[in-house]
PDB file of N, CA and C in Angstrom:
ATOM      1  N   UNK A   1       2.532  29.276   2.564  1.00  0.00           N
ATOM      2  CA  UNK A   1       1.596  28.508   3.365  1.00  0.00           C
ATOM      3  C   UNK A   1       0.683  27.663   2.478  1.00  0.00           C
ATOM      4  N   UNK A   2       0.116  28.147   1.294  1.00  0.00           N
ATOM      5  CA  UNK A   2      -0.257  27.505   0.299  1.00  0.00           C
ATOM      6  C   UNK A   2       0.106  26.360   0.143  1.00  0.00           C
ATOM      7  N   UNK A   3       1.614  26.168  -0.105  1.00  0.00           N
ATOM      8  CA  UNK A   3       2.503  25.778  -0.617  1.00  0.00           C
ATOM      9  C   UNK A   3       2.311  23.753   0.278  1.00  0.00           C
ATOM     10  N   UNK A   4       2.736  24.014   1.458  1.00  0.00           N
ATOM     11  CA  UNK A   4       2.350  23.775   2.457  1.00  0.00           C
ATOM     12  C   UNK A   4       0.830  22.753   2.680  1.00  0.00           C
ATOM     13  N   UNK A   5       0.085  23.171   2.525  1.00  0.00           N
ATOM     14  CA  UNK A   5      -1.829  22.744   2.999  1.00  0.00           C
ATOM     15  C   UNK A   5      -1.382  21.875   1.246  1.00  0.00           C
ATOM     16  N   UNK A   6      -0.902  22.711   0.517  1.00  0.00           N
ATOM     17  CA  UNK A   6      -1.094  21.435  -0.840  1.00  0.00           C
ATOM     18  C   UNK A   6      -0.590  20.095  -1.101  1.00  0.00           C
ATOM     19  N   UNK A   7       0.549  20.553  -0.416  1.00  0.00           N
ATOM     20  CA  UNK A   7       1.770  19.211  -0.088  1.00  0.00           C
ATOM     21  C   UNK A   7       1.020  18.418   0.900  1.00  0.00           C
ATOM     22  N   UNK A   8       0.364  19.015   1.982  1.00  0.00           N
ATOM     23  CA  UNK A   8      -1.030  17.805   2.992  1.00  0.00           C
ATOM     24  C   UNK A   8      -1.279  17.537   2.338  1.00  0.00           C
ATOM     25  N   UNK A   9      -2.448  18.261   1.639  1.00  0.00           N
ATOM     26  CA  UNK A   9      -3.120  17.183   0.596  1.00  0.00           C
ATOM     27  C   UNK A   9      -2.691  16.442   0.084  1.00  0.00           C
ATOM     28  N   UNK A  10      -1.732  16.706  -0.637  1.00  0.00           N
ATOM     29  CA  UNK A  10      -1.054  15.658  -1.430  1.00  0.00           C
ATOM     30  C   UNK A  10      -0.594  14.581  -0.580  1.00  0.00           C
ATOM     31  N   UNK A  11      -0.173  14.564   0.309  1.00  0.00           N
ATOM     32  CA  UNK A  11       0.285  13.434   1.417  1.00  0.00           C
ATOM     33  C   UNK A  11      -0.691  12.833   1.222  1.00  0.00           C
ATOM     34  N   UNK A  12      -2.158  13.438   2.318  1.00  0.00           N
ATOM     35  CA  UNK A  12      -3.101  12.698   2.591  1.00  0.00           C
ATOM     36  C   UNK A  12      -4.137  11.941   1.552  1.00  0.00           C
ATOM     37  N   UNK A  13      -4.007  12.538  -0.101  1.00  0.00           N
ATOM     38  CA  UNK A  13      -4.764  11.673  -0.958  1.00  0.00           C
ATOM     39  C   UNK A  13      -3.851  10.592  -1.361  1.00  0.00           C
ATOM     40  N   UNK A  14      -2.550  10.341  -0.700  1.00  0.00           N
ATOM     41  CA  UNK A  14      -1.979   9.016  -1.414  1.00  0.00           C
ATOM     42  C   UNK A  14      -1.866   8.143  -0.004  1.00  0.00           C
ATOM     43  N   UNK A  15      -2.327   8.806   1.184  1.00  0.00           N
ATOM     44  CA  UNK A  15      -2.410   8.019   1.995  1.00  0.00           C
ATOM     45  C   UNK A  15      -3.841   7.034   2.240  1.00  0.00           C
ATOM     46  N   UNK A  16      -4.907   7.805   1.697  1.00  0.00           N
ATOM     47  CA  UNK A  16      -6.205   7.097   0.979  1.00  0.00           C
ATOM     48  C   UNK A  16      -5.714   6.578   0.099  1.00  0.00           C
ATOM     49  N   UNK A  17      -5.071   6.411  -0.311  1.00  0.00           N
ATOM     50  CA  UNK A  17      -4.858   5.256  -1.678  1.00  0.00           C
ATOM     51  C   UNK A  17      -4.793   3.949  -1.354  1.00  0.00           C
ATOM     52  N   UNK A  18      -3.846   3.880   0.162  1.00  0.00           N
ATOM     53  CA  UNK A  18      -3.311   2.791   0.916  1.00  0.00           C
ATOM     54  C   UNK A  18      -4.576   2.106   1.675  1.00  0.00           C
ATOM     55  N   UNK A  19      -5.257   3.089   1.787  1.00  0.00           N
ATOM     56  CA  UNK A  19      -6.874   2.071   2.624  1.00  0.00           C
ATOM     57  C   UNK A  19      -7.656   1.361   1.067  1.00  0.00           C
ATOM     58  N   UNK A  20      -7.499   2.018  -0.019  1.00  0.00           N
ATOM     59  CA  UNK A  20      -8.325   1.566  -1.269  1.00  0.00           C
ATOM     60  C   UNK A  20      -7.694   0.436  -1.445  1.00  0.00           C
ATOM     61  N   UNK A  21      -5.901   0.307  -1.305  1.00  0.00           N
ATOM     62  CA  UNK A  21      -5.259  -0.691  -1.579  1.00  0.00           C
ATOM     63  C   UNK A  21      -5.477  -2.309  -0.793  1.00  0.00           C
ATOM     64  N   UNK A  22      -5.942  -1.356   0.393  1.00  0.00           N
ATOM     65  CA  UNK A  22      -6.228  -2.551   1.520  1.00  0.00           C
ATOM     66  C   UNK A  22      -7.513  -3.246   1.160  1.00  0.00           C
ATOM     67  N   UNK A  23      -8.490  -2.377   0.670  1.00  0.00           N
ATOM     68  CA  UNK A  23      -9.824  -3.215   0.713  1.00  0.00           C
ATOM     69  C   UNK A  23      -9.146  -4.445  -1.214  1.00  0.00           C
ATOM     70  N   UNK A  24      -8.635  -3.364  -1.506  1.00  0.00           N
ATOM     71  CA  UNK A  24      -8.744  -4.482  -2.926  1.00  0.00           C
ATOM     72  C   UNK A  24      -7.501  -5.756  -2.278  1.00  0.00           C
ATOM     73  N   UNK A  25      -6.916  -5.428  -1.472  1.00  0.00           N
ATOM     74  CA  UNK A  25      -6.391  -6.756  -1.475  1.00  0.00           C
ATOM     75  C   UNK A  25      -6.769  -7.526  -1.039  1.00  0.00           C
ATOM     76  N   UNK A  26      -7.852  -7.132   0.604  1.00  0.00           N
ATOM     77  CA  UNK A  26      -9.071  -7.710   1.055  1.00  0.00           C
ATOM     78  C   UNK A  26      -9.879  -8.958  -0.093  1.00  0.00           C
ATOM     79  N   UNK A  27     -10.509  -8.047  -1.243  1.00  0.00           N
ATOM     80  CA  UNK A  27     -11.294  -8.791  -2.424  1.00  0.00           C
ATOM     81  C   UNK A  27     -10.407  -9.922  -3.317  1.00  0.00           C
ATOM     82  N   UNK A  28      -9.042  -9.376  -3.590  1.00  0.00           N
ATOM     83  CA  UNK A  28      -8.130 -10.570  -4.087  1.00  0.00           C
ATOM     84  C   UNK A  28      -8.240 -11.994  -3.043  1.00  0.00           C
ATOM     85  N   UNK A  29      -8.285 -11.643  -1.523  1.00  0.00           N
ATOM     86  CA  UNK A  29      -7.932 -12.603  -1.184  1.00  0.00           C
ATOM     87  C   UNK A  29      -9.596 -13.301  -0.813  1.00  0.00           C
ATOM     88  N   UNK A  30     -10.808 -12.710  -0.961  1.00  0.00           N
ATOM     89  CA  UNK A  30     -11.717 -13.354  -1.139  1.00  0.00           C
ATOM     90  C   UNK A  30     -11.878 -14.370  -2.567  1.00  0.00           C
ATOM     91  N   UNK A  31     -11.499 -13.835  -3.490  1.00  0.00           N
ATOM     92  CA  UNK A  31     -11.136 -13.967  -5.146  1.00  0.00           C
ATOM     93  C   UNK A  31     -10.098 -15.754  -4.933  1.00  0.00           C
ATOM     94  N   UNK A  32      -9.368 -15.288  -3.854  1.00  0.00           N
ATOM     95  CA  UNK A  32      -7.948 -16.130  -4.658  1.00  0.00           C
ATOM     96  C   UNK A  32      -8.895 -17.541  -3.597  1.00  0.00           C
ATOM     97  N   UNK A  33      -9.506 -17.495  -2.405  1.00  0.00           N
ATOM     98  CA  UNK A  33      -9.779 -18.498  -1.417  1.00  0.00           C
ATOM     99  C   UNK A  33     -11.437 -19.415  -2.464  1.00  0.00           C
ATOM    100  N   UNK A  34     -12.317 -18.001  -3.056  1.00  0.00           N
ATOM    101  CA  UNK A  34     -12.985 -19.026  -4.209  1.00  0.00           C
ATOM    102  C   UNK A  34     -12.477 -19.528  -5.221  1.00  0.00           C
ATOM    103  N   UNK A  35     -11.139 -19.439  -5.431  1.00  0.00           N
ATOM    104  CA  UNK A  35     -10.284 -20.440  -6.551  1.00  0.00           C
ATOM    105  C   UNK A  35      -9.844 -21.570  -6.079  1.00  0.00           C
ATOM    106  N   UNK A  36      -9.853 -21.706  -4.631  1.00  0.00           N
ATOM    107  CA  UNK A  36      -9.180 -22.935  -4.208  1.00  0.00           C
ATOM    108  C   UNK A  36      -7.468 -22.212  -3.665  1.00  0.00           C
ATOM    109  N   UNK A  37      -7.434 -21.190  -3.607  1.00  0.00           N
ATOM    110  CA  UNK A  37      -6.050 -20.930  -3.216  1.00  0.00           C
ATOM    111  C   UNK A  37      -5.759 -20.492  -1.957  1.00  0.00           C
ATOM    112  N   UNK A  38      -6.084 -21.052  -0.970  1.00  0.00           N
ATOM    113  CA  UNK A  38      -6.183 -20.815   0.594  1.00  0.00           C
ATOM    114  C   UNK A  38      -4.585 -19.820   0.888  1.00  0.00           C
ATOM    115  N   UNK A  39      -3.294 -20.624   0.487  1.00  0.00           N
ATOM    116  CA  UNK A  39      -2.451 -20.169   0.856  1.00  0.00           C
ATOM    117  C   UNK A  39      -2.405 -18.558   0.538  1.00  0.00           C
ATOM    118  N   UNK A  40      -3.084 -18.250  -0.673  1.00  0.00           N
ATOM    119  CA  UNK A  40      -2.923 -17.338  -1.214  1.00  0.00           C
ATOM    120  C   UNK A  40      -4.047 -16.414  -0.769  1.00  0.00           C
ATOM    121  N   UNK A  41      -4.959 -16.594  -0.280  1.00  0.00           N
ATOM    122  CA  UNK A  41      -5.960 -15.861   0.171  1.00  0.00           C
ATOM    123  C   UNK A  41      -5.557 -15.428   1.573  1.00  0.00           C
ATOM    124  N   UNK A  42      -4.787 -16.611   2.142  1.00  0.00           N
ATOM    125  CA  UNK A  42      -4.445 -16.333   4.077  1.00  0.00           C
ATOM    126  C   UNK A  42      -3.044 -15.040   3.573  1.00  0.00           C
ATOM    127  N   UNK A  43      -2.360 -15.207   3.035  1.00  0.00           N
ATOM    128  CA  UNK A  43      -1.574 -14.371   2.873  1.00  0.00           C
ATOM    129  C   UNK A  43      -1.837 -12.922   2.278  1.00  0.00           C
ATOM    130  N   UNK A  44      -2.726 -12.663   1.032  1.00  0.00           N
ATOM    131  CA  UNK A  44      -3.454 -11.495   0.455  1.00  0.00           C
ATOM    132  C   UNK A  44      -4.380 -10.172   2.093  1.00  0.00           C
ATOM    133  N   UNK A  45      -4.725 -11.639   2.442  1.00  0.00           N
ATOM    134  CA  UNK A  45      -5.537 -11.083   3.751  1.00  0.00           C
ATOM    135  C   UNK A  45      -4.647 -10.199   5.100  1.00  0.00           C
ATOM    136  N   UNK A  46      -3.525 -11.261   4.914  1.00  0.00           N
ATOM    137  CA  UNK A  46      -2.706 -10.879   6.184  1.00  0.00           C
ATOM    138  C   UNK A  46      -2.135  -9.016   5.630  1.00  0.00           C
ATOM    139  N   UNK A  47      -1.639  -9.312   4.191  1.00  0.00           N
ATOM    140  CA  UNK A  47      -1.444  -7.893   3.639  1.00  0.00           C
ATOM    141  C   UNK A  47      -2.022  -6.883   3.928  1.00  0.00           C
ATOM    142  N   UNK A  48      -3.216  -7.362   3.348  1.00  0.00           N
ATOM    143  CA  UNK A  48      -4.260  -5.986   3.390  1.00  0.00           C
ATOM    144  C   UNK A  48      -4.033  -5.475   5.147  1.00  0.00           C
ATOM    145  N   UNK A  49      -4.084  -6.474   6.019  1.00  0.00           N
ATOM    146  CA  UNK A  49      -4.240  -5.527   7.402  1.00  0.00           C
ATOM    147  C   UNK A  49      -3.360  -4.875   7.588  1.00  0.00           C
ATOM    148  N   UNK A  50      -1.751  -5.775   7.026  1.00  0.00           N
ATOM    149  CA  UNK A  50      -0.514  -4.957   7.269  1.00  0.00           C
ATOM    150  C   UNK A  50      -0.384  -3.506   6.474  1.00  0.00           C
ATOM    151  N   UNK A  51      -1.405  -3.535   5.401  1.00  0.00           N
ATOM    152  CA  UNK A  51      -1.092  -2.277   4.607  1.00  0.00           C
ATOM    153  C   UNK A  51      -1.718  -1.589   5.328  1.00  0.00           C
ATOM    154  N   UNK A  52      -3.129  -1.737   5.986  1.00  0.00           N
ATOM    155  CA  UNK A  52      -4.151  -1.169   7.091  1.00  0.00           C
ATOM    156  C   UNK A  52      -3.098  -0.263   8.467  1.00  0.00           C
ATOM    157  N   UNK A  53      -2.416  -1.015   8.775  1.00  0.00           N
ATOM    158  CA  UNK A  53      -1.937  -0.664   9.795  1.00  0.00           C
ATOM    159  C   UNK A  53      -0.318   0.226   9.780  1.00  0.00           C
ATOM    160  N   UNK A  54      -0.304   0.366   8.592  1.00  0.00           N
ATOM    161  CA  UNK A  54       0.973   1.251   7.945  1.00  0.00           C
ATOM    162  C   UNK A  54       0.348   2.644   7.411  1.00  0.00           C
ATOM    163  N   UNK A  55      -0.865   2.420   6.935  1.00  0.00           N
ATOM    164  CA  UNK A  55      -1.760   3.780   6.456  1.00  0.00           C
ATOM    165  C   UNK A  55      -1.585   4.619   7.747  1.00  0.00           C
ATOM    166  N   UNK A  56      -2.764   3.791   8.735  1.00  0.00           N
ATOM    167  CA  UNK A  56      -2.663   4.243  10.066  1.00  0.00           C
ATOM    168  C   UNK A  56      -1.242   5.071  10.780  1.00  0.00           C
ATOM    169  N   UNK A  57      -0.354   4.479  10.417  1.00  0.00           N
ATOM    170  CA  UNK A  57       0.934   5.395  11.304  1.00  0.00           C
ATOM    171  C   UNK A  57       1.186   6.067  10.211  1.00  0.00           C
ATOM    172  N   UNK A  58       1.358   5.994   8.837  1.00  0.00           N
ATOM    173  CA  UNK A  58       1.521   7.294   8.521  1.00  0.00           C
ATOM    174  C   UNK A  58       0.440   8.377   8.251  1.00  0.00           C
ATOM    175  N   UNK A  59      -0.901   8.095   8.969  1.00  0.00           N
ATOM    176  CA  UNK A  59      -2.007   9.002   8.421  1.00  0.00           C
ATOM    177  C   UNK A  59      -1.088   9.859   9.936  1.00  0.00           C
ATOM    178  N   UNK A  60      -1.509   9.121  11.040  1.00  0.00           N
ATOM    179  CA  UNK A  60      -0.857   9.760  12.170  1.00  0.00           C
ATOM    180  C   UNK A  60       0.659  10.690  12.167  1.00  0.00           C
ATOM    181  N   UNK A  61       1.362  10.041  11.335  1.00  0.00           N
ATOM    182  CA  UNK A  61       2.986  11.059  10.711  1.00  0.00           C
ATOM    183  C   UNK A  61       2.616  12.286  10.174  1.00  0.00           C
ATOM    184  N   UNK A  62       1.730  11.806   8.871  1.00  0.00           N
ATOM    185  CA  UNK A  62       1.736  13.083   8.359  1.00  0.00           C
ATOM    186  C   UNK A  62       2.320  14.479   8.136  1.00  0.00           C
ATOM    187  N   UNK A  63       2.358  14.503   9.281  1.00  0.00           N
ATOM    188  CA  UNK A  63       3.050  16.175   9.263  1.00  0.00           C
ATOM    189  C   UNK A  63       4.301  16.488   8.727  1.00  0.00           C
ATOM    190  N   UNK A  64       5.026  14.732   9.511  1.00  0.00           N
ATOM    191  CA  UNK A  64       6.253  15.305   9.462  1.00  0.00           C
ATOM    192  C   UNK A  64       6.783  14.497   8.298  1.00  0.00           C
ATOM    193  N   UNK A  65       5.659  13.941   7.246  1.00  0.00           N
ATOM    194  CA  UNK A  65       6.050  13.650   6.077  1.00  0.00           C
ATOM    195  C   UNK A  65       6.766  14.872   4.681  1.00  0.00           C
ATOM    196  N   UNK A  66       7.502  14.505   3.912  1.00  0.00           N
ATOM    197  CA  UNK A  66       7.571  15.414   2.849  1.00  0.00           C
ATOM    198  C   UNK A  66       7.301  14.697   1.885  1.00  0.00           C
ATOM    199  N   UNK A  67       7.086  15.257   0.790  1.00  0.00           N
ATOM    200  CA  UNK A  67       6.317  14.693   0.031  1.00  0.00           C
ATOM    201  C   UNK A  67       7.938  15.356  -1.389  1.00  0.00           C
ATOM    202  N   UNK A  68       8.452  15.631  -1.706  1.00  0.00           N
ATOM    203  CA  UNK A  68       9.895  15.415  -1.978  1.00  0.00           C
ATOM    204  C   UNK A  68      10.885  14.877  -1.581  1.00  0.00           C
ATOM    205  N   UNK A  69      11.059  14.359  -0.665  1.00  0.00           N
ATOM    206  CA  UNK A  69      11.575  13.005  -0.399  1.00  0.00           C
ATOM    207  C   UNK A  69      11.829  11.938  -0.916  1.00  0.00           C
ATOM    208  N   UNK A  70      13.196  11.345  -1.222  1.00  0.00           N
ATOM    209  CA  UNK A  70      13.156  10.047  -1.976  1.00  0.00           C
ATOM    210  C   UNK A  70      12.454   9.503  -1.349  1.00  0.00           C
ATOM    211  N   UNK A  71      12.131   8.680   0.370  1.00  0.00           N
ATOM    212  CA  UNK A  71      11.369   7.965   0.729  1.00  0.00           C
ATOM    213  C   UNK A  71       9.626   7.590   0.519  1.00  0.00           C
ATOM    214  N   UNK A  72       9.052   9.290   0.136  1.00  0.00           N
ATOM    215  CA  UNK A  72       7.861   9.711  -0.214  1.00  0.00           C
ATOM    216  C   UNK A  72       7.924   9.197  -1.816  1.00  0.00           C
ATOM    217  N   UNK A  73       8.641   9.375  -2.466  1.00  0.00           N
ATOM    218  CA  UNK A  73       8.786   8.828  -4.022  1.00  0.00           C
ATOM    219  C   UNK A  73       8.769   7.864  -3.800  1.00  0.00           C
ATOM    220  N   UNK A  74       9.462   6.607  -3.116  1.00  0.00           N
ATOM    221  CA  UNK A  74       9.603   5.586  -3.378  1.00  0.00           C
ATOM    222  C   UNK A  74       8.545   4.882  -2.823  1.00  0.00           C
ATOM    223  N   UNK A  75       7.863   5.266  -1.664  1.00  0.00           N
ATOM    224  CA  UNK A  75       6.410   4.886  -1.351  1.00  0.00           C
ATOM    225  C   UNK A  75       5.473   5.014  -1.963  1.00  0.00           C
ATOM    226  N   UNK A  76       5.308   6.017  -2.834  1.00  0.00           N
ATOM    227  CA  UNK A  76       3.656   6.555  -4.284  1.00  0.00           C
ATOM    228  C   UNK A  76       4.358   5.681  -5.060  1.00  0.00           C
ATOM    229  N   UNK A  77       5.530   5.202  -5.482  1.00  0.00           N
ATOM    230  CA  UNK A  77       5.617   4.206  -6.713  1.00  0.00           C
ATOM    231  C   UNK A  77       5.550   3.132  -6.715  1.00  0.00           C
ATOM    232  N   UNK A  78       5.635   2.314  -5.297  1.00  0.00           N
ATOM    233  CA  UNK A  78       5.849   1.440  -4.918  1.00  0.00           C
ATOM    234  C   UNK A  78       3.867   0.932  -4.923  1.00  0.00           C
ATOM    235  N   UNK A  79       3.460   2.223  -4.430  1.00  0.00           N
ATOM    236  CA  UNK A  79       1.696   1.957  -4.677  1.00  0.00           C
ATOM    237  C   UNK A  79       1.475   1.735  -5.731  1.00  0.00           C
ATOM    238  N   UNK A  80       1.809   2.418  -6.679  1.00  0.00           N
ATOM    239  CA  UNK A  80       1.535   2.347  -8.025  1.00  0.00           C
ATOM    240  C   UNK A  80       1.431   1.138  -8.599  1.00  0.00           C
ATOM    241  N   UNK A  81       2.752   0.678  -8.312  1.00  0.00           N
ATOM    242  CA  UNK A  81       2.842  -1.090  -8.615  1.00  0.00           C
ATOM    243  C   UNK A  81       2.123  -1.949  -8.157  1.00  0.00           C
ATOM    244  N   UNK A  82       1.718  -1.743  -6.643  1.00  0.00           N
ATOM    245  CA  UNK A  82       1.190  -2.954  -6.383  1.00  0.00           C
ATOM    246  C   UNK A  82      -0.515  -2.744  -7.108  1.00  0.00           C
ATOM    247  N   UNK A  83      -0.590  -1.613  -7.347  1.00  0.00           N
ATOM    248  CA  UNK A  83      -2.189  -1.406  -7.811  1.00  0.00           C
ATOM    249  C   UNK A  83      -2.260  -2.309  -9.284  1.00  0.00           C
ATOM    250  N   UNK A  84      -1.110  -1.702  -9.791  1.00  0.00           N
ATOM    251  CA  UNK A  84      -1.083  -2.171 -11.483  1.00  0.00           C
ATOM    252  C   UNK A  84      -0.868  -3.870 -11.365  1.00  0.00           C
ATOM    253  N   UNK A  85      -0.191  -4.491 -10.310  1.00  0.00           N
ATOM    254  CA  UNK A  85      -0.462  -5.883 -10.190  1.00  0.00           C
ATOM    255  C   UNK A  85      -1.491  -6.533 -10.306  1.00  0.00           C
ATOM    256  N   UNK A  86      -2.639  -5.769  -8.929  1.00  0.00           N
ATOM    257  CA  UNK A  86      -3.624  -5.986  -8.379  1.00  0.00           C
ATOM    258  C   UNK A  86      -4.118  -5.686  -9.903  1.00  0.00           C
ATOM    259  N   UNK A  87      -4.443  -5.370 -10.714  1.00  0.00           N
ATOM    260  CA  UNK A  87      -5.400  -4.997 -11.366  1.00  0.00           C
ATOM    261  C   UNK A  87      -5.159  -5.946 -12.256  1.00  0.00           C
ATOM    262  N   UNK A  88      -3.587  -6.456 -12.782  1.00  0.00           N
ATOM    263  CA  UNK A  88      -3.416  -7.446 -13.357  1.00  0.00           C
ATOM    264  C   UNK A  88      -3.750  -8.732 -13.145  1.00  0.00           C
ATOM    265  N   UNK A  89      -4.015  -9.104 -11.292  1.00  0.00           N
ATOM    266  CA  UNK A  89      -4.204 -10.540 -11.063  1.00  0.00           C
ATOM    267  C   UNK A  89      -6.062 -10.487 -10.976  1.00  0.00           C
ATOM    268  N   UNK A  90      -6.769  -9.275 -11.513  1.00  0.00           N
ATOM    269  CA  UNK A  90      -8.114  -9.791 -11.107  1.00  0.00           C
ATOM    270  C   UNK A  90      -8.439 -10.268 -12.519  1.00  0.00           C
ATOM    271  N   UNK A  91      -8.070 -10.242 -13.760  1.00  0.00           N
ATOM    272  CA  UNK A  91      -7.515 -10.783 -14.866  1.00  0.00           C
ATOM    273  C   UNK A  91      -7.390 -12.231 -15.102  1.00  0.00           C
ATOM    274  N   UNK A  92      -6.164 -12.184 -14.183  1.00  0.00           N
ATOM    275  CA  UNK A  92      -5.680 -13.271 -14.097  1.00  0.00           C
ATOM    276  C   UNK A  92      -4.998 -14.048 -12.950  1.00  0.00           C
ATOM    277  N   UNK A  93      -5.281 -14.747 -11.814  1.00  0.00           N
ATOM    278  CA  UNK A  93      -5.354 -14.937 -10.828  1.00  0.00           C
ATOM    279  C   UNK A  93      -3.842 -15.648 -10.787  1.00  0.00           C
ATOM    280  N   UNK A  94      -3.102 -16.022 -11.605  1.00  0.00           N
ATOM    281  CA  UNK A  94      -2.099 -16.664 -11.418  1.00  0.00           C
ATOM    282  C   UNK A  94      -0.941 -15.274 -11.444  1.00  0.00           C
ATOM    283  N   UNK A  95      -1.550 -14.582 -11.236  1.00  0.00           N
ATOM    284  CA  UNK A  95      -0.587 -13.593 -10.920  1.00  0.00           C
ATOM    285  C   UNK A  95      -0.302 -12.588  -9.556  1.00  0.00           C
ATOM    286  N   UNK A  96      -0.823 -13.350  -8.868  1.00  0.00           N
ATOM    287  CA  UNK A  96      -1.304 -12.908  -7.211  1.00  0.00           C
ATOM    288  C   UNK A  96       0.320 -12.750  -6.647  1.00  0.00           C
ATOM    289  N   UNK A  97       1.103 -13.813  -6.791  1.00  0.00           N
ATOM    290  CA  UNK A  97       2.484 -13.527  -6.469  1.00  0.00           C
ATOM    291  C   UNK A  97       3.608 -12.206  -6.813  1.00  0.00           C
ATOM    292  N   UNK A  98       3.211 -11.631  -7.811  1.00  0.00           N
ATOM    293  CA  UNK A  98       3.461 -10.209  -8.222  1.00  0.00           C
ATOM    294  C   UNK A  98       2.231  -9.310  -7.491  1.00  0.00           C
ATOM    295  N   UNK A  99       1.534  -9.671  -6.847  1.00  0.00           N
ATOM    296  CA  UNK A  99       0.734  -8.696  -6.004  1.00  0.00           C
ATOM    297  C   UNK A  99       1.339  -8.747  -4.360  1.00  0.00           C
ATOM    298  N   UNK A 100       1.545 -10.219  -4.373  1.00  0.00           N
ATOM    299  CA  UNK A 100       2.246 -10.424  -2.604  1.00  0.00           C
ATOM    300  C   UNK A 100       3.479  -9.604  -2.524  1.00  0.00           C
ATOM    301  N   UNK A 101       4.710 -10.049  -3.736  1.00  0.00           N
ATOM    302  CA  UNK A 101       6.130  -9.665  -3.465  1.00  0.00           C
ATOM    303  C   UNK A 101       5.767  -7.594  -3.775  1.00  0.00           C
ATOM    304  N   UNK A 102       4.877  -7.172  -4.906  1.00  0.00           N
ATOM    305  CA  UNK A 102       5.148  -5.748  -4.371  1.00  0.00           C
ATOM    306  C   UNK A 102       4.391  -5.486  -3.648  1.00  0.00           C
ATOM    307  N   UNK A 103       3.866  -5.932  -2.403  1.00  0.00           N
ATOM    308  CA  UNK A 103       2.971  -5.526  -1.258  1.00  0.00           C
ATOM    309  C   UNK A 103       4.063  -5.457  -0.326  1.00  0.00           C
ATOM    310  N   UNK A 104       5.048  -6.778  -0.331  1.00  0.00           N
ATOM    311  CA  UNK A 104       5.874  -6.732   0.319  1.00  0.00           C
ATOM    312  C   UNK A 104       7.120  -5.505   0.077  1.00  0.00           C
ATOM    313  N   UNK A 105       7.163  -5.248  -0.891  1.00  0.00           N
ATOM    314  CA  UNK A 105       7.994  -4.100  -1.165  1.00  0.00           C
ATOM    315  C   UNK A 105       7.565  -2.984  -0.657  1.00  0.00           C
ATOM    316  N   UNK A 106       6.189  -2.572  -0.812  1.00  0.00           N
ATOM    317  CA  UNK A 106       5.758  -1.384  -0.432  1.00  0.00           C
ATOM    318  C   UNK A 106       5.532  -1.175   1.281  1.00  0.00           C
ATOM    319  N   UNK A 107       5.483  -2.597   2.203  1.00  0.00           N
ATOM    320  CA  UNK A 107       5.805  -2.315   3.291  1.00  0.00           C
ATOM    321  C   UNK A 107       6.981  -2.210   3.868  1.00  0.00           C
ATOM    322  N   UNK A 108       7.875  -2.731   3.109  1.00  0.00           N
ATOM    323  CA  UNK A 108       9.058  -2.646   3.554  1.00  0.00           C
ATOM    324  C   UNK A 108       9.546  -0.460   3.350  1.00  0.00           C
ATOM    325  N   UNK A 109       9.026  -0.285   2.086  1.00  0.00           N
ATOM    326  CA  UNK A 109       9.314   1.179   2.197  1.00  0.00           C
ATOM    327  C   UNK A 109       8.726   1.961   3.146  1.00  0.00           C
ATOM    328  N   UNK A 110       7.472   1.746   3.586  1.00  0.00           N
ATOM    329  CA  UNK A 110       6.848   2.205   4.566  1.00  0.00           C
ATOM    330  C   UNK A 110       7.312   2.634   5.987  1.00  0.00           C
ATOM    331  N   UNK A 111       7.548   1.181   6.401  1.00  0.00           N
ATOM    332  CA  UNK A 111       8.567   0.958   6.941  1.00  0.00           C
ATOM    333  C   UNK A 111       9.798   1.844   7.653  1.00  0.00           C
ATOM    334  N   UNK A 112      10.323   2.276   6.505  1.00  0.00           N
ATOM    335  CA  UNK A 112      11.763   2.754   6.006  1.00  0.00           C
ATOM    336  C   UNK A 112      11.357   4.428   6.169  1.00  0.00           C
ATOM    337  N   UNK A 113      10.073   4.615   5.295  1.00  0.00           N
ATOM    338  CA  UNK A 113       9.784   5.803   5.734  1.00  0.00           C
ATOM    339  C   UNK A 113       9.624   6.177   7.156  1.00  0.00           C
ATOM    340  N   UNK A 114       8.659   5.435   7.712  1.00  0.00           N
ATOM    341  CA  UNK A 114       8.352   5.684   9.204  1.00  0.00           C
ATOM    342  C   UNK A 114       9.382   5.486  10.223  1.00  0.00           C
ATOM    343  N   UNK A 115      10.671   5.126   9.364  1.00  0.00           N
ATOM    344  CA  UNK A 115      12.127   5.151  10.567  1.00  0.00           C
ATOM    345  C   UNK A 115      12.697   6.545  10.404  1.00  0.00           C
ATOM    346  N   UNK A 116      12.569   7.133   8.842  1.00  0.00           N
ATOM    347  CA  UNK A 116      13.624   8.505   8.722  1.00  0.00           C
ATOM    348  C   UNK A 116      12.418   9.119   9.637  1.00  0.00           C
ATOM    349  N   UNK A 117      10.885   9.295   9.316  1.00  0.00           N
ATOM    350  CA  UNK A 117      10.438  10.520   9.845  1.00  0.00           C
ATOM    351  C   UNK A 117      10.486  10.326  11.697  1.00  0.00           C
ATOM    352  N   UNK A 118      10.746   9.301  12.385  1.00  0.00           N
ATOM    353  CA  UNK A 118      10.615   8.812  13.254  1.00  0.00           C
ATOM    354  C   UNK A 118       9.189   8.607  14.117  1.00  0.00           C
ATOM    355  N   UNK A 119       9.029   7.983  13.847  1.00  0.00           N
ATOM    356  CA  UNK A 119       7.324   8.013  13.516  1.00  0.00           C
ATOM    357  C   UNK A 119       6.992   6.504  14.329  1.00  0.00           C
TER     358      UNK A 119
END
């Protein structure tokens, strides 16, 4: 049962990761619209809600998440990346497109997850 309540946790602190992810992409796309990069700010923005609203169904899954799962692996790594982007384009702003395409990756796994768990 231990075993169990730890693996929640563990779900649920990488599912907070995905709201942290949302607000920083939120700030990229405040970031990218004071550079003059509208396209890139309307799109950063649209992310963040879509990542918003993927947290949401899987905060709601949860349960019937596993957290050994290739799908569960491929979703925490897929965060991973887009963070290490994000952290790369506040740096350097010409790198926002490696923040869009693995945002887009990581919803697409999401996604993918929330079809196996049926969710």
């Amino acid at each position: 049962m231990a075993d169990d309540n730890d693996a929640l946790a563990d779900i649920e602190r990488q599912i907070s990761k995905l709201e942290s992810t949302a607000t920083n992409l939120e700030m990229m796309s405040t970031l990218a619209a004071r550079a003059g990069q509208k396209d890139n700010s309307l799109q950063l923005a649209d992310s963040a809600v879509d990542v918003r609203v993927q947290q949401f169904k899987l905060y709601r899954a949860k349960d019937k998440l596993q957290e050994n799962s290739n799908e569960w692996k491929a979703l925490t790594a897929s965060l991973e990346v887009v963070n290490h982007f994000i952290d790369e384009s506040l740096a350097d702003l010409g790198q926002i497109k490696n923040v869009l395409d693995s945002v887009s990756q990581l919803l697409a796994i999401a996604t993918k997850l929330l079809t196996v768990v049926g969710a």
